[in-house]
PDB file of N, CA and C in Angstrom:
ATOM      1  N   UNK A   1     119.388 -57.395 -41.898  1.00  0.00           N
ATOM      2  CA  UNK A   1     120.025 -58.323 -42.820  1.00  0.00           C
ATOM      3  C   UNK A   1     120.139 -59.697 -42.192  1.00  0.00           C
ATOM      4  N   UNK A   2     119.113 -60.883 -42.901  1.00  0.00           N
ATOM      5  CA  UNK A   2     119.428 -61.374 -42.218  1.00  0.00           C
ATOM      6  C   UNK A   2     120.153 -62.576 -42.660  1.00  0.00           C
ATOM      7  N   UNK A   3     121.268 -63.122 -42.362  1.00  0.00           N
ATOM      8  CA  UNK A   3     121.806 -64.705 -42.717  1.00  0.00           C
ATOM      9  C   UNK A   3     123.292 -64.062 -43.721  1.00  0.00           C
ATOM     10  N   UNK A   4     122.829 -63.101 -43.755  1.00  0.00           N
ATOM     11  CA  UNK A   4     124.066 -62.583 -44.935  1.00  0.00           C
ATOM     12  C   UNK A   4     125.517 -61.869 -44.305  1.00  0.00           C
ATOM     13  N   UNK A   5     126.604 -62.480 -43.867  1.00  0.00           N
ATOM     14  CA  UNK A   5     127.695 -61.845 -43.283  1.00  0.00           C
ATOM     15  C   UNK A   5     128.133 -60.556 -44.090  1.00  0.00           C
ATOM     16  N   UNK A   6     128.641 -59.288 -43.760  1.00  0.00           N
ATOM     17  CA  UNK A   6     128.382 -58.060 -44.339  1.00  0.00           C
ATOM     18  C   UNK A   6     130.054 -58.753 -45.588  1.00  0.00           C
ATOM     19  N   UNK A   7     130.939 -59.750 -44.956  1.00  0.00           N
ATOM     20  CA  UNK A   7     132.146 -59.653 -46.287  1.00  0.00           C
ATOM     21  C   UNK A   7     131.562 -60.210 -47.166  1.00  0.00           C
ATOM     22  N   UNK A   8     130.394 -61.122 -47.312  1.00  0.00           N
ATOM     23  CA  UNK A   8     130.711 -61.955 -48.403  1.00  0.00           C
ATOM     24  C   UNK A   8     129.152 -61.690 -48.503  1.00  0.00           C
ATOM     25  N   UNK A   9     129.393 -60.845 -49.708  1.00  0.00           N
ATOM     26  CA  UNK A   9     128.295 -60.498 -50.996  1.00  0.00           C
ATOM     27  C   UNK A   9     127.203 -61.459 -51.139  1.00  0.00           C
ATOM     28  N   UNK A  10     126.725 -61.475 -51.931  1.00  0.00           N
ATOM     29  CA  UNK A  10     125.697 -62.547 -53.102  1.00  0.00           C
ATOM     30  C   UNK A  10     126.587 -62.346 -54.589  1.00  0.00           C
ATOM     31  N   UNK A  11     127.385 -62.510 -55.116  1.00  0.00           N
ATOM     32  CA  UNK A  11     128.194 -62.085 -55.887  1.00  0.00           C
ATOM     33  C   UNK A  11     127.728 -63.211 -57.302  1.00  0.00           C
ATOM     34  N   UNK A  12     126.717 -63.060 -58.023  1.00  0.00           N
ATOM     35  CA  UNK A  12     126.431 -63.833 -59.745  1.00  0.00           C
ATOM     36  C   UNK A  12     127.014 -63.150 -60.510  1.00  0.00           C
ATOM     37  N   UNK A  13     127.657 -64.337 -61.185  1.00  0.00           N
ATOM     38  CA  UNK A  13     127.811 -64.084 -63.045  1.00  0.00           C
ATOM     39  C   UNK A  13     127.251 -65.012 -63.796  1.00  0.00           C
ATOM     40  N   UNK A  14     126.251 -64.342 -64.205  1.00  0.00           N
ATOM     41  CA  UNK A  14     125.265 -64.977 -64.551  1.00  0.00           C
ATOM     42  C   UNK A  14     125.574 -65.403 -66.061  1.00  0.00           C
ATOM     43  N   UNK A  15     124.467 -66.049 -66.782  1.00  0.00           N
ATOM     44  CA  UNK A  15     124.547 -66.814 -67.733  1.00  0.00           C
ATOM     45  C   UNK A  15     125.047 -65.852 -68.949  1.00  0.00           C
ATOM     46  N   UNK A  16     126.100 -66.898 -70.132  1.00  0.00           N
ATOM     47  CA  UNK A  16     126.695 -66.142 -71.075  1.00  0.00           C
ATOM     48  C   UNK A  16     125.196 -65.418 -71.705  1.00  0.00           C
ATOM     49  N   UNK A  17     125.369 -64.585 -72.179  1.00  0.00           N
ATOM     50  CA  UNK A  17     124.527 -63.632 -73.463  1.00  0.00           C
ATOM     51  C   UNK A  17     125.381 -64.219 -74.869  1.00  0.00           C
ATOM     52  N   UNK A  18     124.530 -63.754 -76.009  1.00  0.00           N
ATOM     53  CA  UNK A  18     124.759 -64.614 -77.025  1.00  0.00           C
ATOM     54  C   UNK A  18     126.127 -64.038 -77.844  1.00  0.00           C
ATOM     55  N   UNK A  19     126.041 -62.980 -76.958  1.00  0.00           N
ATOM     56  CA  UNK A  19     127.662 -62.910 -77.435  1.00  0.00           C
ATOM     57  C   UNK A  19     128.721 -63.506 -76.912  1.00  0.00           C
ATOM     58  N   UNK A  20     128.193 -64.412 -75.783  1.00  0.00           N
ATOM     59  CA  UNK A  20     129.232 -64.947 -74.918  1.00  0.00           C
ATOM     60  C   UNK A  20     129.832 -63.742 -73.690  1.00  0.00           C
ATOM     61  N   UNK A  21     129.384 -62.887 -73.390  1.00  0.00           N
ATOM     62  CA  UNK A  21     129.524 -61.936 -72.234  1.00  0.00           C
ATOM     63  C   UNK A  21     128.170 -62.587 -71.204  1.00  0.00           C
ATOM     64  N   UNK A  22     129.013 -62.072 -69.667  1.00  0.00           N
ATOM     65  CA  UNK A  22     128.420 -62.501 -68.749  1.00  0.00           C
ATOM     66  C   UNK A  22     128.203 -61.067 -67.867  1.00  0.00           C
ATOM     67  N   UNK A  23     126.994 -60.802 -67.396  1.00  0.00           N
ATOM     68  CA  UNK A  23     126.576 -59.624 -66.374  1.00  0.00           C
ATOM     69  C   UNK A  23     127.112 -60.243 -65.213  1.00  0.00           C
ATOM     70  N   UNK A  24     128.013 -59.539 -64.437  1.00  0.00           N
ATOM     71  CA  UNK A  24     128.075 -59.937 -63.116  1.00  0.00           C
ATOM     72  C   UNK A  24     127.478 -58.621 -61.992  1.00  0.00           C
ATOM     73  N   UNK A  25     127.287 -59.216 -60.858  1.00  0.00           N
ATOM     74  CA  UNK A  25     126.423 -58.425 -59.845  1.00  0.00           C
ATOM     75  C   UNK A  25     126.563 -59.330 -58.653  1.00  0.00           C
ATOM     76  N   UNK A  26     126.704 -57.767 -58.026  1.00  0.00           N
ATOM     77  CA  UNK A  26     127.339 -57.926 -55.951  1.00  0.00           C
ATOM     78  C   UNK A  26     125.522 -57.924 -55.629  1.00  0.00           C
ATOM     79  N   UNK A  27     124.795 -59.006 -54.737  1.00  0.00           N
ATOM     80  CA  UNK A  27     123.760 -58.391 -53.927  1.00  0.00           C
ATOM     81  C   UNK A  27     122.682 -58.290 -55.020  1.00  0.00           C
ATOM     82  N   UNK A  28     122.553 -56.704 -55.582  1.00  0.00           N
ATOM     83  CA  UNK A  28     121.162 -56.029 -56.522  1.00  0.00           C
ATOM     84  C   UNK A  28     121.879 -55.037 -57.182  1.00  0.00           C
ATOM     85  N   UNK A  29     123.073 -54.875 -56.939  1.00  0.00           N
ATOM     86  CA  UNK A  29     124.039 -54.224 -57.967  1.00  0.00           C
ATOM     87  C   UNK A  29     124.775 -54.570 -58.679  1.00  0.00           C
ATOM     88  N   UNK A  30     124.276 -53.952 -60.003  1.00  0.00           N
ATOM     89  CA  UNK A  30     125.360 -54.267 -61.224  1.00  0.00           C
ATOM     90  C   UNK A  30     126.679 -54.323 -61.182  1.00  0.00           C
ATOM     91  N   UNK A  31     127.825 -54.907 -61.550  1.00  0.00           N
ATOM     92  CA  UNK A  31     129.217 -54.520 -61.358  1.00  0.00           C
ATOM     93  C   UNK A  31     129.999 -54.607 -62.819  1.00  0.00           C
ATOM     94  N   UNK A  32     128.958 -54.835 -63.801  1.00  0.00           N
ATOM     95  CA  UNK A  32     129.271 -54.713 -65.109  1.00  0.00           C
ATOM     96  C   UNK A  32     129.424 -56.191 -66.280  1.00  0.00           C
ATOM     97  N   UNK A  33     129.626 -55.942 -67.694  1.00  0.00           N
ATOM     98  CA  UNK A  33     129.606 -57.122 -67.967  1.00  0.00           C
ATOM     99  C   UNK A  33     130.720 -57.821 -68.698  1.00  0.00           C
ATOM    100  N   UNK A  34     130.971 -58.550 -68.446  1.00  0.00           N
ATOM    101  CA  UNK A  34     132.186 -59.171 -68.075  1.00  0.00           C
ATOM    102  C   UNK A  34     132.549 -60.465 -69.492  1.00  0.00           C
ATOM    103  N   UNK A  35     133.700 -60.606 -70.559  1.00  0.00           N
ATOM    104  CA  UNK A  35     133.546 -61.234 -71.416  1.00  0.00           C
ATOM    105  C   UNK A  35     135.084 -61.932 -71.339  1.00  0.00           C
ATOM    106  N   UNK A  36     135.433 -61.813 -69.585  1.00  0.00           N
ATOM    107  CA  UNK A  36     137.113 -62.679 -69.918  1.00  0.00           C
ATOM    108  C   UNK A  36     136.810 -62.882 -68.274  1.00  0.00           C
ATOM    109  N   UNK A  37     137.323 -63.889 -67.675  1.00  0.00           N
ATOM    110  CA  UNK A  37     137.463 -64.217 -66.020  1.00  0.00           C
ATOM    111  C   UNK A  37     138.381 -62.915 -65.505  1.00  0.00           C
ATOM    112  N   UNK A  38     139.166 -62.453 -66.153  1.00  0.00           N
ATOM    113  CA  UNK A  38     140.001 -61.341 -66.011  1.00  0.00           C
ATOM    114  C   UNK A  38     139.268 -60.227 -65.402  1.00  0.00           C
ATOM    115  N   UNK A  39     137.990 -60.228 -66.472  1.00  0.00           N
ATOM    116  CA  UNK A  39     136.968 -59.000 -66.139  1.00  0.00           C
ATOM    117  C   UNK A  39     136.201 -59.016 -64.527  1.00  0.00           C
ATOM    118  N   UNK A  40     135.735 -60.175 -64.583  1.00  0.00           N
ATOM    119  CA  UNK A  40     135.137 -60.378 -63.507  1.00  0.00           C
ATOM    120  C   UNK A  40     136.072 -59.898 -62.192  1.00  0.00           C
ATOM    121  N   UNK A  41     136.998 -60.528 -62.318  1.00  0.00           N
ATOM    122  CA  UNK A  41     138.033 -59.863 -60.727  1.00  0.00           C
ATOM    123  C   UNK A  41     138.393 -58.286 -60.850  1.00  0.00           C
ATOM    124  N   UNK A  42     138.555 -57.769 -61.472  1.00  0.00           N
ATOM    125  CA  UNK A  42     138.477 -57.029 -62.182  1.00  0.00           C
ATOM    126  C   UNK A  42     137.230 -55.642 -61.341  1.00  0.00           C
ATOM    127  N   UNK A  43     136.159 -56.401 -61.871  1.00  0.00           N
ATOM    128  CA  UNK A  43     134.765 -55.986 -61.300  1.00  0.00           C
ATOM    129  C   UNK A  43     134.942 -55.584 -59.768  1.00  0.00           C
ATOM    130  N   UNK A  44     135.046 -56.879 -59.575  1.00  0.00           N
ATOM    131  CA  UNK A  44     135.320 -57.434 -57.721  1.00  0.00           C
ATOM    132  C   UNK A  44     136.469 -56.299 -56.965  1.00  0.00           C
ATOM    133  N   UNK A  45     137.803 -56.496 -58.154  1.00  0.00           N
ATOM    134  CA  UNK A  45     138.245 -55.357 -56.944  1.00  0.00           C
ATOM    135  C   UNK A  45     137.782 -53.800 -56.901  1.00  0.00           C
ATOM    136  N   UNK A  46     137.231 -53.885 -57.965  1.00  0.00           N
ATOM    137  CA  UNK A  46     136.692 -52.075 -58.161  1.00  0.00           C
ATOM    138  C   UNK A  46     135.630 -51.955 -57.233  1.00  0.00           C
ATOM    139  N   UNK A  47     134.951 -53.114 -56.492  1.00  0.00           N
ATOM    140  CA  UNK A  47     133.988 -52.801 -55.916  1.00  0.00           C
ATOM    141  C   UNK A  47     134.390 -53.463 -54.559  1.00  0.00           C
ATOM    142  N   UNK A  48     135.877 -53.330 -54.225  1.00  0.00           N
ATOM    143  CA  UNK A  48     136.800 -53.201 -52.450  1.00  0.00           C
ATOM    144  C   UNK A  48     135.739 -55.024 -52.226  1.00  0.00           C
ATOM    145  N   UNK A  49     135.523 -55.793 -53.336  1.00  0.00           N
ATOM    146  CA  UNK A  49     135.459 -57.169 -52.992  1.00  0.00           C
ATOM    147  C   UNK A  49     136.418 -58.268 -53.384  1.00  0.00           C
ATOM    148  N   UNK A  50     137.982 -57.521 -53.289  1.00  0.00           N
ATOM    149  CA  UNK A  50     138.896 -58.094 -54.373  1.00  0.00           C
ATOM    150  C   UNK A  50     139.450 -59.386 -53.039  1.00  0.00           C
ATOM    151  N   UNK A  51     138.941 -59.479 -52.580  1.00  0.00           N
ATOM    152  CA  UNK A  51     139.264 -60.776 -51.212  1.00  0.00           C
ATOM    153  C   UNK A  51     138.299 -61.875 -51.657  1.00  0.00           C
ATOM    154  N   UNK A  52     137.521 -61.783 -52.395  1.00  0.00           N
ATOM    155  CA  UNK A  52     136.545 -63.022 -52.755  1.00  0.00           C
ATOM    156  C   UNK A  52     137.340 -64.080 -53.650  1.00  0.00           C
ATOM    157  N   UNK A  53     137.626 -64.949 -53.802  1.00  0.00           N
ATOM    158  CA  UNK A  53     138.328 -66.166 -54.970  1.00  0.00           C
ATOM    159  C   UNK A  53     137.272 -65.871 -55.791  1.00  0.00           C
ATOM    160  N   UNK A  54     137.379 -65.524 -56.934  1.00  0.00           N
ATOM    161  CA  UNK A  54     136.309 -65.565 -58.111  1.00  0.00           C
ATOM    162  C   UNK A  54     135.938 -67.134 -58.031  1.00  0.00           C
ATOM    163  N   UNK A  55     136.731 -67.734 -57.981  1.00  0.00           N
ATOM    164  CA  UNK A  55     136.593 -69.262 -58.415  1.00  0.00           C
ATOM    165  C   UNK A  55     136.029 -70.033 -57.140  1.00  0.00           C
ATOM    166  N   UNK A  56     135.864 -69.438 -56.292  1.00  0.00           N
ATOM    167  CA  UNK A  56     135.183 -70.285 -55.089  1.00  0.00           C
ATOM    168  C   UNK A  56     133.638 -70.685 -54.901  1.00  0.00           C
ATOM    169  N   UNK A  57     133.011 -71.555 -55.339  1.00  0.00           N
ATOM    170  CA  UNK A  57     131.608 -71.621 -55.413  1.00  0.00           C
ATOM    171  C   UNK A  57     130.639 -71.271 -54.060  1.00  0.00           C
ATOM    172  N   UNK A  58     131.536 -71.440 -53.251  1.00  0.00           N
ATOM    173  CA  UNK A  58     131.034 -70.613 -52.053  1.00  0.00           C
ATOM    174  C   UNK A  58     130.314 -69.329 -51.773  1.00  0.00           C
ATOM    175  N   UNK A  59     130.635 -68.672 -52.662  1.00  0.00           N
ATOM    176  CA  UNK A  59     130.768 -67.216 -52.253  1.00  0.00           C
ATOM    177  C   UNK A  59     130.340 -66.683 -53.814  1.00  0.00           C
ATOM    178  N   UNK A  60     130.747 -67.047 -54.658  1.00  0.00           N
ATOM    179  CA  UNK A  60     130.391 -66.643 -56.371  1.00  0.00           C
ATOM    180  C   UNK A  60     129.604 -67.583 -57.005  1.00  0.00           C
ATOM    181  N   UNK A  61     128.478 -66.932 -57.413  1.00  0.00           N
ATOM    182  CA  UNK A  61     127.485 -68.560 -58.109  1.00  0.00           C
ATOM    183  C   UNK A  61     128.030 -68.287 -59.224  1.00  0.00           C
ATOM    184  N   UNK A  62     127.796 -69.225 -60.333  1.00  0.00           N
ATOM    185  CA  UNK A  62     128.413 -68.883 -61.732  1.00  0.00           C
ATOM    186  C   UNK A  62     127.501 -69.602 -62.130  1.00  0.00           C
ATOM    187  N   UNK A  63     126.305 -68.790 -63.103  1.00  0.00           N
ATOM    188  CA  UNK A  63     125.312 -69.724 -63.882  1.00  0.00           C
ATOM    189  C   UNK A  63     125.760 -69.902 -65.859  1.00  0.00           C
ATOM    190  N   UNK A  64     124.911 -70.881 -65.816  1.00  0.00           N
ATOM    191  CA  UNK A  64     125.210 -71.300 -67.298  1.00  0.00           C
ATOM    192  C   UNK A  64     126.414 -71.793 -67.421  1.00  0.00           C
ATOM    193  N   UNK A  65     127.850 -72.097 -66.833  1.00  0.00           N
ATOM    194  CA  UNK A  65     129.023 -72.221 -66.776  1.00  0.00           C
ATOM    195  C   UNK A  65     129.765 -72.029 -65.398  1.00  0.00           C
ATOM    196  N   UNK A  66     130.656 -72.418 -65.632  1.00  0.00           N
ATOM    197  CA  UNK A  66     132.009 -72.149 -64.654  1.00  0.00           C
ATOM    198  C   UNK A  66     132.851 -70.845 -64.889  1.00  0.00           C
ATOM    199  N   UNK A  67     133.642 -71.190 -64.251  1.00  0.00           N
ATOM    200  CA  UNK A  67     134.759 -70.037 -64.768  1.00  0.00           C
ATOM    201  C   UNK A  67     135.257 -69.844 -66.174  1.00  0.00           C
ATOM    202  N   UNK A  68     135.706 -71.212 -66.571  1.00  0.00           N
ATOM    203  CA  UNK A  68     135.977 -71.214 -67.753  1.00  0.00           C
ATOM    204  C   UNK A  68     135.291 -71.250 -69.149  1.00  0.00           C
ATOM    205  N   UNK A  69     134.243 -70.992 -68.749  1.00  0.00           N
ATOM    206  CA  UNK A  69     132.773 -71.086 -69.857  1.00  0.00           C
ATOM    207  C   UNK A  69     132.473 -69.160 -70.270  1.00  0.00           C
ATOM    208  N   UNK A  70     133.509 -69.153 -71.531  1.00  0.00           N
ATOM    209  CA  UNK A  70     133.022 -68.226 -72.311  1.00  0.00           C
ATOM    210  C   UNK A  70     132.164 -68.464 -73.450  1.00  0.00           C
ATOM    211  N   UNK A  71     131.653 -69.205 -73.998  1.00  0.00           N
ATOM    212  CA  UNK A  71     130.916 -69.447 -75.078  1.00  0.00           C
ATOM    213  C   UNK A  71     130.788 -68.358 -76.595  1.00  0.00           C
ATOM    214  N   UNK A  72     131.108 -68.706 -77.261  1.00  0.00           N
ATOM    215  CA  UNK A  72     130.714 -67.609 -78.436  1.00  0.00           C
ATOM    216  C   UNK A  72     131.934 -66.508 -78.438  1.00  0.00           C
ATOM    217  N   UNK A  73     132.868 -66.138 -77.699  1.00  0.00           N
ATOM    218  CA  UNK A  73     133.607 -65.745 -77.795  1.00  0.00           C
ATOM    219  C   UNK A  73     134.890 -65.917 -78.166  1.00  0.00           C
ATOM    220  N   UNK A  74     135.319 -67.111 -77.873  1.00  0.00           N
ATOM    221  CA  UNK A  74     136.284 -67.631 -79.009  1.00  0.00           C
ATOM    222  C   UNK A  74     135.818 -68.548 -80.793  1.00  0.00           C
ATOM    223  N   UNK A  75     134.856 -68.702 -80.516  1.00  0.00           N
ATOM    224  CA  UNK A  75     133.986 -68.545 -82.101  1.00  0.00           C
ATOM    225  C   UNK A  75     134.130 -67.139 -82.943  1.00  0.00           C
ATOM    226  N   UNK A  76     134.363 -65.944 -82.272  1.00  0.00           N
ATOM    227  CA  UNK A  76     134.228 -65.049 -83.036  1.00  0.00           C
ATOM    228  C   UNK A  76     135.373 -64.763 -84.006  1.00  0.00           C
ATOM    229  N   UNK A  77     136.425 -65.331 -83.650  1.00  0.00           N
ATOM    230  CA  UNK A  77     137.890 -65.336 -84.261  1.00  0.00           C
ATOM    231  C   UNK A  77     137.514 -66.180 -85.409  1.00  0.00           C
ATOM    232  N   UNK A  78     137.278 -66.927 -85.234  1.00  0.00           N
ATOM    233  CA  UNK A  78     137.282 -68.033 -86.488  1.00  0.00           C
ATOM    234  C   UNK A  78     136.510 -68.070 -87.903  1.00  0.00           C
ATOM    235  N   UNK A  79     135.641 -67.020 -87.491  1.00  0.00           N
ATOM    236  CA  UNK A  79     135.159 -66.704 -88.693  1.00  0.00           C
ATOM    237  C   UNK A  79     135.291 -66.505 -89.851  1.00  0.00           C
TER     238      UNK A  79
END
C-alpha cells in the first residue's frame, strides 16, 4: 500500500443520482447510499470510520456538491 495511511480511507460521496441520493464508498467498497449528511456518518461509523469529519475535504472527496448539496430531494415535497 502505497502513500495511503491505513486511518484514513479514500472515503467518496459521489455525485447526487437523479433522485438526489449520493453512493458513498471507503477505498473500492460500497458503504451504501446515502440521501441526508446524517446518512453518510452514519455509513462511516458502521464501517469503525466514525473518527473521519464527514465535512473535512481532506480525507472525504464530495463530488457534484458539498455537504450540503442534496439536490432533488427537497423538490420532492413540493410537488
Amino acid at each position: 500500500m502505497a502513500g495511503h495511511p491505513a486511518q484514513h480511507p479514500h472515503v467518496v460521496v459521489h455525485a447526487p443520482a437523479l433522485d438526489g441520493s449520493r453512493r458513498v464508498t471507503a477505498n473500492d467498497d460500497n458503504l451504501g447510499v446515502a440521501s441526508h449528511l446524517d446518512d453518510v456518518v452514519e455509513f462511516l461509523r458502521l464501517a469503525d470510520l466514525d473518527r473521519i469529519e464527514v465535512e473535512d475535504d481532506d480525507i472525504v472527496e464530495w463530488q457534484g456538491g458539498g455537504p450540503d448539496d442534496w439536490p432533488g430531494l427537497s423538490e420532492h415535497h413540493e410537488r
